[in-house]
Protein backbone atom coordinates (compact mmCIF):
# COMPACT_ATOMS: atom_id res chain seq x y z
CA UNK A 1 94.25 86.79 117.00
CA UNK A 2 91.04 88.52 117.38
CA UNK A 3 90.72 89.87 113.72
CA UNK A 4 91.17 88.97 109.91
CA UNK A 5 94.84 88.96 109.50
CA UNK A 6 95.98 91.87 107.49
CA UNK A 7 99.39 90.65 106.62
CA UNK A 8 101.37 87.90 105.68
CA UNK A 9 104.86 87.38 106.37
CA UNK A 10 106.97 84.63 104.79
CA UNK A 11 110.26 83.54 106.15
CA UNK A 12 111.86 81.00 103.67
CA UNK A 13 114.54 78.75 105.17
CA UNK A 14 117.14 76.63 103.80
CA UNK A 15 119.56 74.93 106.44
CA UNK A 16 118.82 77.91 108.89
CA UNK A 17 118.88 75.88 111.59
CA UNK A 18 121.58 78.29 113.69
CA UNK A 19 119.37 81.55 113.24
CA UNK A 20 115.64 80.51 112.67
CA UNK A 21 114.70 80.36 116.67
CA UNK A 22 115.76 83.71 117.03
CA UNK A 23 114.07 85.29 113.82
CA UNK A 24 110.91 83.48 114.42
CA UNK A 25 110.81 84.25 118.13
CA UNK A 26 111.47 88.03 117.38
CA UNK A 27 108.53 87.79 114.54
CA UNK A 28 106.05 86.71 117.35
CA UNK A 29 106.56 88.94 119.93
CA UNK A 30 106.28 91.85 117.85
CA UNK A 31 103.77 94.88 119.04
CA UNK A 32 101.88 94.34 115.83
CA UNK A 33 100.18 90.69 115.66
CA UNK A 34 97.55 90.98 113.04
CA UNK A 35 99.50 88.62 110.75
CA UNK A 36 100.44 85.24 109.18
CA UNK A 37 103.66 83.58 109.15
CA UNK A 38 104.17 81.18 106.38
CA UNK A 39 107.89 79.05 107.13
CA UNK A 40 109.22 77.65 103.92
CA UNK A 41 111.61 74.96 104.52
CA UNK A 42 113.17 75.09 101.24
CA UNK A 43 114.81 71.78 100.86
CA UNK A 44 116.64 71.56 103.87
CA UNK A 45 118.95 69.06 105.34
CA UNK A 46 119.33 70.02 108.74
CA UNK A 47 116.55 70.52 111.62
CA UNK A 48 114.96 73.59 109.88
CA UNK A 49 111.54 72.11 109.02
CA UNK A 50 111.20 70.61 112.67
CA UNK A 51 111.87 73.94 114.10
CA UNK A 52 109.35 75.54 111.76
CA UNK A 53 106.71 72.84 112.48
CA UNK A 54 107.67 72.98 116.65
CA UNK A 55 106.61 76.84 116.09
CA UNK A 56 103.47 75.81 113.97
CA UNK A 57 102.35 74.23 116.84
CA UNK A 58 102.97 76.94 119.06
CA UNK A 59 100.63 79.58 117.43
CA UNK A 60 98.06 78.97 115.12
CA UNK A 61 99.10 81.79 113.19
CA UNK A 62 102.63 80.45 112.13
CA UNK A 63 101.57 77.90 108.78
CA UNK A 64 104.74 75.46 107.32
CA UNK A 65 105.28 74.53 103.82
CA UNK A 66 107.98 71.82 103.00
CA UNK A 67 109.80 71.83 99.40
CA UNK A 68 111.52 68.53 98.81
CA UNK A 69 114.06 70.72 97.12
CA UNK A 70 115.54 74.00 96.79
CA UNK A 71 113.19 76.34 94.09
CA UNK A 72 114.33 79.61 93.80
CA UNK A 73 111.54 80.60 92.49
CA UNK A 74 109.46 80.20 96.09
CA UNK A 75 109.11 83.92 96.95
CA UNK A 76 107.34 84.38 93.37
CA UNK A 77 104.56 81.12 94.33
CA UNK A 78 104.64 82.11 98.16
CA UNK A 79 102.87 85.82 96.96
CA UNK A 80 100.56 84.12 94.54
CA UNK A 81 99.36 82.38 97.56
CA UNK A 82 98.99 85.71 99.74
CA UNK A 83 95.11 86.53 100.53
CA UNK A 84 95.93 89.63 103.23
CA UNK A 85 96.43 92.93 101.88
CA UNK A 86 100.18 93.39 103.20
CA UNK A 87 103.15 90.78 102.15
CA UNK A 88 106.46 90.97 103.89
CA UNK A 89 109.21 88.91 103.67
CA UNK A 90 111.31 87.87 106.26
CA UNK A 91 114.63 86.38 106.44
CA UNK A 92 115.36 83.01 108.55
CA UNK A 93 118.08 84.88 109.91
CA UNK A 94 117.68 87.77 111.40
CA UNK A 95 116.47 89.27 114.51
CA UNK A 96 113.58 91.88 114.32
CA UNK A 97 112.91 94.74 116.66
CA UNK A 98 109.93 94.10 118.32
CA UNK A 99 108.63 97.41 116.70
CA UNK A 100 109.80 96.63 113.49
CA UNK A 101 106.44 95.60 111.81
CA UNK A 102 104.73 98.28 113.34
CA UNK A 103 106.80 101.17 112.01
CA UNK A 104 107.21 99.24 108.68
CA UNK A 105 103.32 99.56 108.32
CA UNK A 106 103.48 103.03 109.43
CA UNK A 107 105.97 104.00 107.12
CA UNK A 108 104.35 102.21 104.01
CA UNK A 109 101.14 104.28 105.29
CA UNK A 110 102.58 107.33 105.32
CA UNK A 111 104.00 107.05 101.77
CA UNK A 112 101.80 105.47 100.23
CA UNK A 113 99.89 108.57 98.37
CA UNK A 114 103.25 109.19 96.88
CA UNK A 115 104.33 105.55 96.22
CA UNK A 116 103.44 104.48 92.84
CA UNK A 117 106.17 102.44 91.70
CA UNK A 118 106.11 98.72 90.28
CA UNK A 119 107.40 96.13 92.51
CA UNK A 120 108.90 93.43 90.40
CA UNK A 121 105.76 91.07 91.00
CA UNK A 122 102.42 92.85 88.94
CA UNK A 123 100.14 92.80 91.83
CA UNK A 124 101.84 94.46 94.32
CA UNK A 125 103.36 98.16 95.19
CA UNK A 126 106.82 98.61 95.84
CA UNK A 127 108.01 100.34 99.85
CA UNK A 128 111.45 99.98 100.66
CA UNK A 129 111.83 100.35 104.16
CA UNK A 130 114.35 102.03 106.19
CA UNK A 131 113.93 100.92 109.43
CA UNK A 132 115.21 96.76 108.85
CA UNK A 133 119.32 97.36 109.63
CA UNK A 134 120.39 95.85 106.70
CA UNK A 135 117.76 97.84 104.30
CA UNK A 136 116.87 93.90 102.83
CA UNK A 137 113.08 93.74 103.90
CA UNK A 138 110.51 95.27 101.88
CA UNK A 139 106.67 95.17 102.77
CA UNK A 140 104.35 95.17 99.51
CA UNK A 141 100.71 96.07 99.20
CA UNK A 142 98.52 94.24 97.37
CA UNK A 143 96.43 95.91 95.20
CA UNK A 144 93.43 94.23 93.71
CA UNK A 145 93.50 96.58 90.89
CA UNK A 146 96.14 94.50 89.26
């Protein structure tokens, strides 16, 4: 990666073992690279932290944290930890586009003069976006002003 990251994607896994190659693999080759990926092996007990720490190796881009146990409350502590000004989350499994980022950011660009709704967590603006088939993703801007 040439420049400051701008976003930071985190995929939290629990006993995704079947589906994580193929989400993470889709995450990297996306057209849009300017971003972290933060794997969250949340207390699994199948391969799921190796995989994410094989694909930690890989890039220097993709970061692993390992909970002992479940917390459901990871996505919440995950965006606390966010420095970029774009969080996305990302599900261990599904397959992305290899567009998808790229139009997500577009999108969330496009609207955001209009956008001025509260996401559930107080520092960040709520986008849904369209494009992800199953309408589950959702990219958030940071805003220092909160």
């Amino acid at each position: 990666m040439s420049k400051q990251p701008n976003l930071t994607i985190s995929m939290i896994v629990r006993n995704e073992e079947k589906h994580m190659v193929s989400a993470i693999q889709s995450l990297l080759c996306q057209t849009y690279s300017n971003f972290i990926l933060i794997i969250i092996n949340n207390g699994s007990t199948d391969s799921s932290g190796e995989i994410a720490e094989y694909y930690s190796k890989q890039a220097a881009h993709v970061t692993v944290l390992h909970m002992e146990q479940n917390d459901p409350a990871i996505t919440l502590k995950v965006m606390d930890m966010v420095q970029t000004q774009y969080y996305m989350f990302a599900a261990g499994h599904d397959y992305y586009a290899p567009t998808f980022i790229e139009k997500c950011l577009a999108e969330h660009l496009k609207n955001l003069s209009i956008n001025k709704n509260l996401a559930s967590h107080p520092k960040c603006l709520n986008t849904s976006l369209t494009s992800h088939p199953n309408n589950w993703t959702k990219a958030f801007l940071r805003s220092p002003n909160f």
